[in-house]
PDB file of N, CA and C in Angstrom:
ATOM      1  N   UNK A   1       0.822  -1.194   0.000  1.00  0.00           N
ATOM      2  CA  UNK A   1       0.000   0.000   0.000  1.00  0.00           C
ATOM      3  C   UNK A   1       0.863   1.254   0.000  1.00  0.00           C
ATOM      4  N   UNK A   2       1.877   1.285   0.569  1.00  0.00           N
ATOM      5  CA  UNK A   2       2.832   2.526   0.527  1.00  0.00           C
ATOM      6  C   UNK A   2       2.951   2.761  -0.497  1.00  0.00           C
ATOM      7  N   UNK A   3       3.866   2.464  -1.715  1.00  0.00           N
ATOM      8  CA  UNK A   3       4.044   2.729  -2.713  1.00  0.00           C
ATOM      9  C   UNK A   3       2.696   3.591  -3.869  1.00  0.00           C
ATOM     10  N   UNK A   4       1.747   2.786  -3.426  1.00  0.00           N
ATOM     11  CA  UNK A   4       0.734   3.538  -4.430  1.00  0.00           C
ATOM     12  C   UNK A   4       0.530   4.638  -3.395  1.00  0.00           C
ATOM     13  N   UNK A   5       0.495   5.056  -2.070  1.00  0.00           N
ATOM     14  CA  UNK A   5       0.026   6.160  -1.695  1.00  0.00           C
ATOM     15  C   UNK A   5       1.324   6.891  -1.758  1.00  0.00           C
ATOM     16  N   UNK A   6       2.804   6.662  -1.790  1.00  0.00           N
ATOM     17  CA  UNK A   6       3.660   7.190  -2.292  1.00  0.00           C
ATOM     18  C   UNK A   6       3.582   8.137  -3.611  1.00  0.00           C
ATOM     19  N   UNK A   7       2.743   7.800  -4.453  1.00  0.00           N
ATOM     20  CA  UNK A   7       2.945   7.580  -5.920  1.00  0.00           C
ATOM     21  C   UNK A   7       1.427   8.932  -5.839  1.00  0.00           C
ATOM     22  N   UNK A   8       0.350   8.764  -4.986  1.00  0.00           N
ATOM     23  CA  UNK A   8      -0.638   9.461  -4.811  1.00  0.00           C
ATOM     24  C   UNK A   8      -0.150  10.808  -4.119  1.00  0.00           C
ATOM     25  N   UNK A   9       0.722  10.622  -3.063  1.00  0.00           N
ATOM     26  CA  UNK A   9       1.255  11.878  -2.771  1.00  0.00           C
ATOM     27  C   UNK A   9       2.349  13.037  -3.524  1.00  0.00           C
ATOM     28  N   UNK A  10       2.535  12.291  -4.651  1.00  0.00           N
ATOM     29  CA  UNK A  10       3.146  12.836  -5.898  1.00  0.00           C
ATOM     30  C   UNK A  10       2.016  13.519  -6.631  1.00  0.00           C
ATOM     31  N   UNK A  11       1.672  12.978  -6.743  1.00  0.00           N
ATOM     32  CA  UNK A  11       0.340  12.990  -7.930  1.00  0.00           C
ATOM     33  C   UNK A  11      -0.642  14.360  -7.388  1.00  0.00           C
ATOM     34  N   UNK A  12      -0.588  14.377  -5.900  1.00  0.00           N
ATOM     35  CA  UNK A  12      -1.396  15.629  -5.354  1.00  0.00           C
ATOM     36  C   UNK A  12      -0.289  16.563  -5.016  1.00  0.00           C
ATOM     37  N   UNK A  13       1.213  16.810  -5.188  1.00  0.00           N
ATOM     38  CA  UNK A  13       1.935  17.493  -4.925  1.00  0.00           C
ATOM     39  C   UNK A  13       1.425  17.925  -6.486  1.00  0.00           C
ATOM     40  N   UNK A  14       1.742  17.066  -7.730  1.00  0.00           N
ATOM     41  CA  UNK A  14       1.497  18.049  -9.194  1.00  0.00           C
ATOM     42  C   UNK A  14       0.515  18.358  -9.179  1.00  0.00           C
ATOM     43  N   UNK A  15      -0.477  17.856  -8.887  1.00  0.00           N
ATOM     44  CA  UNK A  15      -1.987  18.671  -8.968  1.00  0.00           C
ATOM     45  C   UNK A  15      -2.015  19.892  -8.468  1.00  0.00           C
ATOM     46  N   UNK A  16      -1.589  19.655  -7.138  1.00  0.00           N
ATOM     47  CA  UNK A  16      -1.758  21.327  -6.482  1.00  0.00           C
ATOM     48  C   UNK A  16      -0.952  22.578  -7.136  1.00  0.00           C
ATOM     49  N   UNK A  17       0.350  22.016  -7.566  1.00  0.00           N
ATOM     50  CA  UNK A  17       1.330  22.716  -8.575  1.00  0.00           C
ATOM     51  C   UNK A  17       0.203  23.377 -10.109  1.00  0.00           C
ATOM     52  N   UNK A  18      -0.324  22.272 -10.655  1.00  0.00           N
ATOM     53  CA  UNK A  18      -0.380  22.731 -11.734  1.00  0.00           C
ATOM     54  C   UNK A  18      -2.319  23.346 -11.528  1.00  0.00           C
ATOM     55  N   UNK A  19      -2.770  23.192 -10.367  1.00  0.00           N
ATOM     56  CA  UNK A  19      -3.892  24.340  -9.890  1.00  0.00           C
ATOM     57  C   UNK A  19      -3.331  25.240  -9.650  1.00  0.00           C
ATOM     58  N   UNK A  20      -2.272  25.818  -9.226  1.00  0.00           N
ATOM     59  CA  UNK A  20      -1.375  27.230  -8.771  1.00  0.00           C
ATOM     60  C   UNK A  20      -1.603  27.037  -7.669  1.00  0.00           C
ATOM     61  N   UNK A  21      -1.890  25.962  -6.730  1.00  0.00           N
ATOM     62  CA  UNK A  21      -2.466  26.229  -5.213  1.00  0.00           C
ATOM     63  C   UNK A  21      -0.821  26.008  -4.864  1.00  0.00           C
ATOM     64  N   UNK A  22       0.211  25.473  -5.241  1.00  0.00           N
ATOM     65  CA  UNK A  22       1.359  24.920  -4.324  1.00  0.00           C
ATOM     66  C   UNK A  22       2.026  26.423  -3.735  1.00  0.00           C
ATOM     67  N   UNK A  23       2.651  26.334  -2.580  1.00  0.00           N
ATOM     68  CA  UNK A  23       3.299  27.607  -2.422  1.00  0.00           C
ATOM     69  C   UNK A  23       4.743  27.475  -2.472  1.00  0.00           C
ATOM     70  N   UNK A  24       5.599  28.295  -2.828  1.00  0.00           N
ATOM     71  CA  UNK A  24       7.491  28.332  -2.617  1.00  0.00           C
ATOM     72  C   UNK A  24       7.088  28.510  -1.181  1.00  0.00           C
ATOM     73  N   UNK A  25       6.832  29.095  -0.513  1.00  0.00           N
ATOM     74  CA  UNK A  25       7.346  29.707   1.039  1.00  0.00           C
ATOM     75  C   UNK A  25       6.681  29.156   1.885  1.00  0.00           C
ATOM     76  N   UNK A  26       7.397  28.585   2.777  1.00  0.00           N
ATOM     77  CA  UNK A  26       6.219  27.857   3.706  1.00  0.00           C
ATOM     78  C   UNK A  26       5.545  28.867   4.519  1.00  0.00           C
ATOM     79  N   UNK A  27       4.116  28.413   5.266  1.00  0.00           N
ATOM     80  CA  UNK A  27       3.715  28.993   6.171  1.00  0.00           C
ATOM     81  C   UNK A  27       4.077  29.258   7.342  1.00  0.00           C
ATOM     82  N   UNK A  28       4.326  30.103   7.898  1.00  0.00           N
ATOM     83  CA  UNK A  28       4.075  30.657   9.857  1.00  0.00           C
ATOM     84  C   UNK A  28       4.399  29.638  10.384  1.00  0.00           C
ATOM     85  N   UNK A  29       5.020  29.158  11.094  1.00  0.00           N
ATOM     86  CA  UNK A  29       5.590  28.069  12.268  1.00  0.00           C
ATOM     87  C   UNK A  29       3.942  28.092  13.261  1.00  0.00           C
ATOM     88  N   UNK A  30       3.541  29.542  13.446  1.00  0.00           N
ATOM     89  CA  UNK A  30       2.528  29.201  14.472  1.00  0.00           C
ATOM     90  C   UNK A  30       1.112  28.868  13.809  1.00  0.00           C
ATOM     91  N   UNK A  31       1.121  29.092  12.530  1.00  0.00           N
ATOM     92  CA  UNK A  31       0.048  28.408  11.434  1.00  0.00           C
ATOM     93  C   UNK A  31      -0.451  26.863  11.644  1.00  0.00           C
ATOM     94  N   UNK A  32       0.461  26.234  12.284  1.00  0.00           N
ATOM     95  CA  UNK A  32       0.791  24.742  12.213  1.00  0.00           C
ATOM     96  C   UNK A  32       0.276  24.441  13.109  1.00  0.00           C
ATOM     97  N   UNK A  33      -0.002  25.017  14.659  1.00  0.00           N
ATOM     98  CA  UNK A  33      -0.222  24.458  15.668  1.00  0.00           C
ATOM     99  C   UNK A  33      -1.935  24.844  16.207  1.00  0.00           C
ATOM    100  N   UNK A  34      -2.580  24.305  15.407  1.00  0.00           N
ATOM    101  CA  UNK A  34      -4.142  24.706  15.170  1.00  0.00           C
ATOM    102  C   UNK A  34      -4.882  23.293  15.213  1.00  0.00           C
ATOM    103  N   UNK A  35      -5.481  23.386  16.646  1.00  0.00           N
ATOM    104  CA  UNK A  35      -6.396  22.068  17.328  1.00  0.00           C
ATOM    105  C   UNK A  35      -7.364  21.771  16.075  1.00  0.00           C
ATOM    106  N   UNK A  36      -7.843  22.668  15.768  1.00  0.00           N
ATOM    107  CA  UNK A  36      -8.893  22.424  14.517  1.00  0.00           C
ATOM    108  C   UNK A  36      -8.393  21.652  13.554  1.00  0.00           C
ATOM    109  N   UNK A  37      -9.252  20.768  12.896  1.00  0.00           N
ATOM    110  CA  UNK A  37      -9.417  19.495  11.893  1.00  0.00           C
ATOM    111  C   UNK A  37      -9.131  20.741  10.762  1.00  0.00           C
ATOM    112  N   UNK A  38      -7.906  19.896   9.952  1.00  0.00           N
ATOM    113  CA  UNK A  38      -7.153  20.853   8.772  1.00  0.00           C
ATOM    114  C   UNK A  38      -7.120  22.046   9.088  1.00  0.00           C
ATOM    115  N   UNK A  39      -6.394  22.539  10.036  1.00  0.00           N
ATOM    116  CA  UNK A  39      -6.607  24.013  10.667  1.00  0.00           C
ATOM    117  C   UNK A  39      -7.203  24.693   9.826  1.00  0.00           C
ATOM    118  N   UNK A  40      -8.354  24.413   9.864  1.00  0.00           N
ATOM    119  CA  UNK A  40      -9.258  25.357   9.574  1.00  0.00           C
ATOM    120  C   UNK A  40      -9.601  26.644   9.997  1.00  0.00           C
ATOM    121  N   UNK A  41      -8.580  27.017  11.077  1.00  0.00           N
ATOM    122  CA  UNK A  41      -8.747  28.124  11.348  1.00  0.00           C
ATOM    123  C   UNK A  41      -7.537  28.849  11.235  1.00  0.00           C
ATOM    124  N   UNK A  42      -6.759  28.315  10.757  1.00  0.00           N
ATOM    125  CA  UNK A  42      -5.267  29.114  10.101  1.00  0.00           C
ATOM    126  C   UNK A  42      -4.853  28.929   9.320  1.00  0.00           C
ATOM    127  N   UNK A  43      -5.283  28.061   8.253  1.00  0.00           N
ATOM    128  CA  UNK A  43      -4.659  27.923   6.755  1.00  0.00           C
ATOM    129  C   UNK A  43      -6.117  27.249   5.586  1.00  0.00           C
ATOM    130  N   UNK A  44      -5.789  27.660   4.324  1.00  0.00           N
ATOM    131  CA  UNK A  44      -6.251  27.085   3.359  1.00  0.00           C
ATOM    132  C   UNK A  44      -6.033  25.559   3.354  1.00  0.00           C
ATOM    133  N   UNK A  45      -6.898  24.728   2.653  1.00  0.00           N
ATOM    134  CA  UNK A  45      -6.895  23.758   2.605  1.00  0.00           C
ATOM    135  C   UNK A  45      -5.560  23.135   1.903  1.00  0.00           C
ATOM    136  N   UNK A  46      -6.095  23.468   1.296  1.00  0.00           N
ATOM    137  CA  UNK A  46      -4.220  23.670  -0.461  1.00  0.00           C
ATOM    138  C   UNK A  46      -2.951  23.628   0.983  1.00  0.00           C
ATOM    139  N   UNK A  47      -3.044  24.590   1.727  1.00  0.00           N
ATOM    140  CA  UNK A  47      -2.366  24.667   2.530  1.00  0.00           C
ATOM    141  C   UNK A  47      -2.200  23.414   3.929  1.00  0.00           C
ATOM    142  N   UNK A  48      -2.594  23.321   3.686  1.00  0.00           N
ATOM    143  CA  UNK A  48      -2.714  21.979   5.096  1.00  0.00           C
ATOM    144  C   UNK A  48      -2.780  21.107   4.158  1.00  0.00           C
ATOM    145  N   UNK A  49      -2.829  20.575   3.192  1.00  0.00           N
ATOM    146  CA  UNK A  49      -2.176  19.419   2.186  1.00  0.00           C
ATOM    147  C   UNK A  49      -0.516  19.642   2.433  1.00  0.00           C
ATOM    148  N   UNK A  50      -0.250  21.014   1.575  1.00  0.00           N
ATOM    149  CA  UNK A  50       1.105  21.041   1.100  1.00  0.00           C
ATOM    150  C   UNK A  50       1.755  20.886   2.602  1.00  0.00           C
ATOM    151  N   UNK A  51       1.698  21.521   3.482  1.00  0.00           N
ATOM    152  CA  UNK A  51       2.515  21.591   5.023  1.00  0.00           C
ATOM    153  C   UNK A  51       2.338  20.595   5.984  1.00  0.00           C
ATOM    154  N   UNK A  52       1.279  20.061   6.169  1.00  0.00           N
ATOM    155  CA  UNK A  52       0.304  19.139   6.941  1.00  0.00           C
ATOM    156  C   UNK A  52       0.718  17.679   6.943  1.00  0.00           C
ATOM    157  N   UNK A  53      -0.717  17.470   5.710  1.00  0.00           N
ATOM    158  CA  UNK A  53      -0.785  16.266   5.770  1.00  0.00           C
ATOM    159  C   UNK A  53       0.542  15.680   4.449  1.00  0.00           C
ATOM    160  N   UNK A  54       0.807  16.199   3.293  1.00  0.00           N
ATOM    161  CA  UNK A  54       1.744  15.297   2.816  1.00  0.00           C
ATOM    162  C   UNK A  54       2.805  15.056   3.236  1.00  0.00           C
ATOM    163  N   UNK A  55       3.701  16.227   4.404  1.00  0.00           N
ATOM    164  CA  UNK A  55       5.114  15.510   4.877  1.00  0.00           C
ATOM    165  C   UNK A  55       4.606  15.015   6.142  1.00  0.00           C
ATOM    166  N   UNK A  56       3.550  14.733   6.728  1.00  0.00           N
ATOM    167  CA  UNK A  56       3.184  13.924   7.607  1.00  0.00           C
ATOM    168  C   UNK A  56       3.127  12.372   7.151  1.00  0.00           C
ATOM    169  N   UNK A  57       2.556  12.158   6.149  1.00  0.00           N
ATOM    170  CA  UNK A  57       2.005  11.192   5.099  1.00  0.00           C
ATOM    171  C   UNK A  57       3.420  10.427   5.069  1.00  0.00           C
ATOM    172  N   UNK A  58       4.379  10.704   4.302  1.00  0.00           N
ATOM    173  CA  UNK A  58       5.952  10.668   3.828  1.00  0.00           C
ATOM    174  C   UNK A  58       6.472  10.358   4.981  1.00  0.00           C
ATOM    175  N   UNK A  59       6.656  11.146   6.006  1.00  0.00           N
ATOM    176  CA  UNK A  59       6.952  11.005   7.299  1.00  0.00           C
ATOM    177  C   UNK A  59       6.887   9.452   8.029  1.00  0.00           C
ATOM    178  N   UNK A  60       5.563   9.154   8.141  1.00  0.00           N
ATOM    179  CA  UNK A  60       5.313   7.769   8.145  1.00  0.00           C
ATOM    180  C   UNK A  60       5.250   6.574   7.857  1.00  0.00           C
ATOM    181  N   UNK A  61       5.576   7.031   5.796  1.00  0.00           N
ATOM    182  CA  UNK A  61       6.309   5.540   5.453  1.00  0.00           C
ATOM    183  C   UNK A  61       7.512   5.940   5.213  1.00  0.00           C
ATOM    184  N   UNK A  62       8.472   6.785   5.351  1.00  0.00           N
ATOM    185  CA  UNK A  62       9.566   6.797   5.638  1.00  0.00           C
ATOM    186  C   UNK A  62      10.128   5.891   6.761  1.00  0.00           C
ATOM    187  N   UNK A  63       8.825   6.041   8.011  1.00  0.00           N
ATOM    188  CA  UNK A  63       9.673   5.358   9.279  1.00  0.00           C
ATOM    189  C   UNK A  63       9.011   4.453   9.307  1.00  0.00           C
ATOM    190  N   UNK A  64       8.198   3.920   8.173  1.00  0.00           N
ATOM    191  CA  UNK A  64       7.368   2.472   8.310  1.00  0.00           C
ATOM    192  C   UNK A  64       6.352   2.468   9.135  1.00  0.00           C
ATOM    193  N   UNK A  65       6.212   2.929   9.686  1.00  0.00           N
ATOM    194  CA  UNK A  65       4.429   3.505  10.884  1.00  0.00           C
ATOM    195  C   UNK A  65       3.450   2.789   9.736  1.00  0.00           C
ATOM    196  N   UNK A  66       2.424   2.469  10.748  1.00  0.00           N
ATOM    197  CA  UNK A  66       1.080   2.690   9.581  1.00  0.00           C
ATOM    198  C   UNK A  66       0.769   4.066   9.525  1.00  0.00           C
ATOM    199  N   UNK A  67      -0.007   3.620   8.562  1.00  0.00           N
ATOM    200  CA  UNK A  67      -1.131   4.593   7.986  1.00  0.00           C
ATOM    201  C   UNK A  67      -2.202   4.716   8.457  1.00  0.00           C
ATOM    202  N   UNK A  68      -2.838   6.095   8.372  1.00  0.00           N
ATOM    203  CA  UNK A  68      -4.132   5.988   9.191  1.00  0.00           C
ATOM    204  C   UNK A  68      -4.926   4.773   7.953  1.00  0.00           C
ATOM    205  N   UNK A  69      -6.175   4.557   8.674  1.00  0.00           N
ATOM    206  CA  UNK A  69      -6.932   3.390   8.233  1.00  0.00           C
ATOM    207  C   UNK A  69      -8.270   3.992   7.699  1.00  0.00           C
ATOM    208  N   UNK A  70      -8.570   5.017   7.993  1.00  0.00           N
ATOM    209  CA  UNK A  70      -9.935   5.506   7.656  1.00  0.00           C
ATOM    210  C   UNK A  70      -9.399   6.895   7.377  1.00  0.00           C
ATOM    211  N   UNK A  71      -9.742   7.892   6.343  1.00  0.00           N
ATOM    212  CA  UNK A  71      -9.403   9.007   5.788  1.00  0.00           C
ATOM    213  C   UNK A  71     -10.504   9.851   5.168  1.00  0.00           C
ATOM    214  N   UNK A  72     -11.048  11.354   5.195  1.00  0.00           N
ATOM    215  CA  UNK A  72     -11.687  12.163   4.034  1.00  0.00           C
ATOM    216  C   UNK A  72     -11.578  13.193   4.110  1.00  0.00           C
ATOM    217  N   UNK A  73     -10.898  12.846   2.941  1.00  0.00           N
ATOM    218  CA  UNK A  73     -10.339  14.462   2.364  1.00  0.00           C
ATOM    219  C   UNK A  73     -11.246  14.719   1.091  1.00  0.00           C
ATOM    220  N   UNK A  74     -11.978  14.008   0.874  1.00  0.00           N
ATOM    221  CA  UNK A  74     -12.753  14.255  -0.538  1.00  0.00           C
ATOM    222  C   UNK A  74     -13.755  15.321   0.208  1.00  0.00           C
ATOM    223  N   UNK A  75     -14.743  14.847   1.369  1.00  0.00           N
ATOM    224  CA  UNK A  75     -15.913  15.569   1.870  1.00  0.00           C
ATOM    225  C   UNK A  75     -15.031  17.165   2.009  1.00  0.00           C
ATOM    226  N   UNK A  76     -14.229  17.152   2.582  1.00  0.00           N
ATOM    227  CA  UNK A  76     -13.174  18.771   2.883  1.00  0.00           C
ATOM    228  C   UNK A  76     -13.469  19.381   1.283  1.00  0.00           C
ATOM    229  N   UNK A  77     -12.384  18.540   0.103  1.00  0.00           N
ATOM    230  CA  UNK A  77     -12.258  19.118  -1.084  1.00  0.00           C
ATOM    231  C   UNK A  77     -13.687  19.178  -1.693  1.00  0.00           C
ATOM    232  N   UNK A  78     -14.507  18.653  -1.427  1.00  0.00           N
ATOM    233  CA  UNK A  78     -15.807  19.527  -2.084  1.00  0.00           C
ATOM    234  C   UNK A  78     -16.693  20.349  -1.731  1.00  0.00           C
ATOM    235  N   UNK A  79     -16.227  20.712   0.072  1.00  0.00           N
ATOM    236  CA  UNK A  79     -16.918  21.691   0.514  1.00  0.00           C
ATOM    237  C   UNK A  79     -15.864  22.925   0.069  1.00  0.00           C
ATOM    238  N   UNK A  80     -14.558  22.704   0.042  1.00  0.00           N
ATOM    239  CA  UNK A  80     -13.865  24.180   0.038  1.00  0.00           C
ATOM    240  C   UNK A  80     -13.266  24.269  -1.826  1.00  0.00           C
ATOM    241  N   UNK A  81     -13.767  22.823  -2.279  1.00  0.00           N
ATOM    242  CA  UNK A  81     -13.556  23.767  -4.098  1.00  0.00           C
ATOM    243  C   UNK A  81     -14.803  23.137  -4.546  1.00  0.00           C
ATOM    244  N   UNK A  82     -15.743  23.770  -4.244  1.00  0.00           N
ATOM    245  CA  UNK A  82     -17.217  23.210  -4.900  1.00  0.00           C
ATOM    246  C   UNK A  82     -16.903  23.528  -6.674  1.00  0.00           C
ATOM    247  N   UNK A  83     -16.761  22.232  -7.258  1.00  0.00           N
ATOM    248  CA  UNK A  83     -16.939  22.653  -8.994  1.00  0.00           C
ATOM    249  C   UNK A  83     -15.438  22.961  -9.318  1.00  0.00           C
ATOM    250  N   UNK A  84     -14.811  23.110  -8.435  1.00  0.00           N
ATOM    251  CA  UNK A  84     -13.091  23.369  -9.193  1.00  0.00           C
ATOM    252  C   UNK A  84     -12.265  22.312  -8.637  1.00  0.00           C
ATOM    253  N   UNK A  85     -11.243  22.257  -9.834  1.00  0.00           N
ATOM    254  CA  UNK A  85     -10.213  21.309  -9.409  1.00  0.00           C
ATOM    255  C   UNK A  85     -10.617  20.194  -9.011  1.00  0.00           C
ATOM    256  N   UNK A  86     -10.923  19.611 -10.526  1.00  0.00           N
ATOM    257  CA  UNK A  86     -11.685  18.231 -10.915  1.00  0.00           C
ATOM    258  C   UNK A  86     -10.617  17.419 -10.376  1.00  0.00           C
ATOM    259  N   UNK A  87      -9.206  17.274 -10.994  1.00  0.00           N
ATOM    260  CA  UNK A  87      -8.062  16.446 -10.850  1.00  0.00           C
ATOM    261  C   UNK A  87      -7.691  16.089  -9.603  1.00  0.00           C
ATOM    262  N   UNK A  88      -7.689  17.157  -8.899  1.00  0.00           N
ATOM    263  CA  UNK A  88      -7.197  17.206  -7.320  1.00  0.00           C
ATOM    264  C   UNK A  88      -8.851  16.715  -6.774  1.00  0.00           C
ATOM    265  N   UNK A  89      -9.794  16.748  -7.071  1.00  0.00           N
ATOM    266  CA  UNK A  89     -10.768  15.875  -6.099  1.00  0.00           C
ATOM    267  C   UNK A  89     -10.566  14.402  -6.409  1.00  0.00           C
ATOM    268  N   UNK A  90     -10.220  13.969  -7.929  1.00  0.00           N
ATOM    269  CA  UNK A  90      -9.474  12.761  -8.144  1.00  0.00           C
ATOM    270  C   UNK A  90      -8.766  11.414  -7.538  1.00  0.00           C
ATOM    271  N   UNK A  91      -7.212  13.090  -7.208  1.00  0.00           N
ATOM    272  CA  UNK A  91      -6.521  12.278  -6.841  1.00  0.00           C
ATOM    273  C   UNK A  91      -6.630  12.008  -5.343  1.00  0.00           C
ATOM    274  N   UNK A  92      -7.673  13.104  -4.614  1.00  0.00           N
ATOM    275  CA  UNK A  92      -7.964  12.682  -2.973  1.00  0.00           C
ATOM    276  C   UNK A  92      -9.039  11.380  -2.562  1.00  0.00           C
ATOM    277  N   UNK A  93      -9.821  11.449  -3.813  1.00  0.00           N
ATOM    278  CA  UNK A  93     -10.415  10.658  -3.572  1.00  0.00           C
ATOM    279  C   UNK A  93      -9.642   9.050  -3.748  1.00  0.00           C
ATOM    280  N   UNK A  94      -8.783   9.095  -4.597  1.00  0.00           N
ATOM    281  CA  UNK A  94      -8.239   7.649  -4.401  1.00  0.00           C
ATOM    282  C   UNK A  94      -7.163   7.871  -3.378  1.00  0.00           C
ATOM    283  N   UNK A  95      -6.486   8.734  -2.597  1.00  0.00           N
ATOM    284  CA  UNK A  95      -5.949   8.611  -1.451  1.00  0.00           C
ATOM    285  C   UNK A  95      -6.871   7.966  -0.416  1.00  0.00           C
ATOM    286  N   UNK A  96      -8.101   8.677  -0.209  1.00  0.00           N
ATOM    287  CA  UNK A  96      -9.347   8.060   0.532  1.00  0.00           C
ATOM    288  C   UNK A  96      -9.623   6.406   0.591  1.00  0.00           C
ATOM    289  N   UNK A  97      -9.929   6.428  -0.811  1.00  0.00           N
ATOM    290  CA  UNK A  97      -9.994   4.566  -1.013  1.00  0.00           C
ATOM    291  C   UNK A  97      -8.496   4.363  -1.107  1.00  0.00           C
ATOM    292  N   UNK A  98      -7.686   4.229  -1.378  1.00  0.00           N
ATOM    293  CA  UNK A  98      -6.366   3.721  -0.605  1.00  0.00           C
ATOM    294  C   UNK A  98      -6.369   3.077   0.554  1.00  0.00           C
ATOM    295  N   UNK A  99      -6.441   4.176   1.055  1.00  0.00           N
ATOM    296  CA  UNK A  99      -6.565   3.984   2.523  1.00  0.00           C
ATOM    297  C   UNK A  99      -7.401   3.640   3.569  1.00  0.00           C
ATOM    298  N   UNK A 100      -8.291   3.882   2.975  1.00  0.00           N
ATOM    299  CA  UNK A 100      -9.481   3.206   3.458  1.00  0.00           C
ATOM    300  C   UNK A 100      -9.681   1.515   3.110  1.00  0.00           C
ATOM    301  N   UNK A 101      -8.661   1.063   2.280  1.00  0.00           N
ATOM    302  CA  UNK A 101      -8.684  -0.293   2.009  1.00  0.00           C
ATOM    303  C   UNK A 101      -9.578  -1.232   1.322  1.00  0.00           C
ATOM    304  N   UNK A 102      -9.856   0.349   0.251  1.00  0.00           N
ATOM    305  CA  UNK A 102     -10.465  -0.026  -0.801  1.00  0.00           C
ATOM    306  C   UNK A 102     -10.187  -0.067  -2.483  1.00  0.00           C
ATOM    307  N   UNK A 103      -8.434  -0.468  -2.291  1.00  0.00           N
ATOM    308  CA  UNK A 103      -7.984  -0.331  -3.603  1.00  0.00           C
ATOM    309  C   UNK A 103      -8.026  -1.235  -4.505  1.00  0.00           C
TER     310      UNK A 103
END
C-alpha cells in the first residue's frame, strides 16, 4: 500500500502545482499548531495538504508507521472547491480509497 500512496502523494503534490495552489514559502511556524481538523482556522486547505498532511504522510512511510486506516479528504475538497479542481478531487479521492482499504 505505501508505494501507491507514495505515488498518490506525488500525484497531489502536481496537482496542487499545476492548480497554482502549491506555495514556494512555507507557512508561519505558528500556522501549524491549530487544534482544529485541517486548521481550519489558520490555513487554506491547499495549505494543510502542502505543510500538513503530505510531509506527515511521507513522514510515516519513511519510518514504516502505519497509515491511518480511515481518511476524508474528498468531503473537505468539495466543501472548500465546490466545482473546481476536478483532478485534485481525483486524486484525494483515491488517497481516501487507498486507505481506506479499498484499492
Amino acid at each position: 500500500m505505501s508505494y501507491s500512496i507514495t505515488q498518490l502523494l506525488t500525484q497531489l503534490q502536481g496537482e496542487l502545482a499545476n492548480a497554482g495552489l502549491w506555495q514556494d514559502k512555507p507557512v508561519a511556524e505558528h500556522l501549524l499548531q491549530s487544534s482544529q481538523p485541517f486548521c481550519v482556522d489558520t490555513l487554506r486547505f491547499e495549505q494543510w495538504l502542502q505543510f500538513v498532511f503530505i510531509p506527515k504522510m511521507r513522514a510515516l512511510i519513511h519510518a514504516k508507521h502505519p497509515l491511518p486506516s480511515a481518511i476524508a479528504l474528498t468531503p473537505m475538497a468539495e466543501v472548500y472547491w465546490p466545482g473546481r479542481y476536478a483532478q485534485l478531487h481525483t486524486v484525494l479521492k483515491c488517497i481516501d480509497i487507498t486507505l481506506g482499504g479499498g484499492e
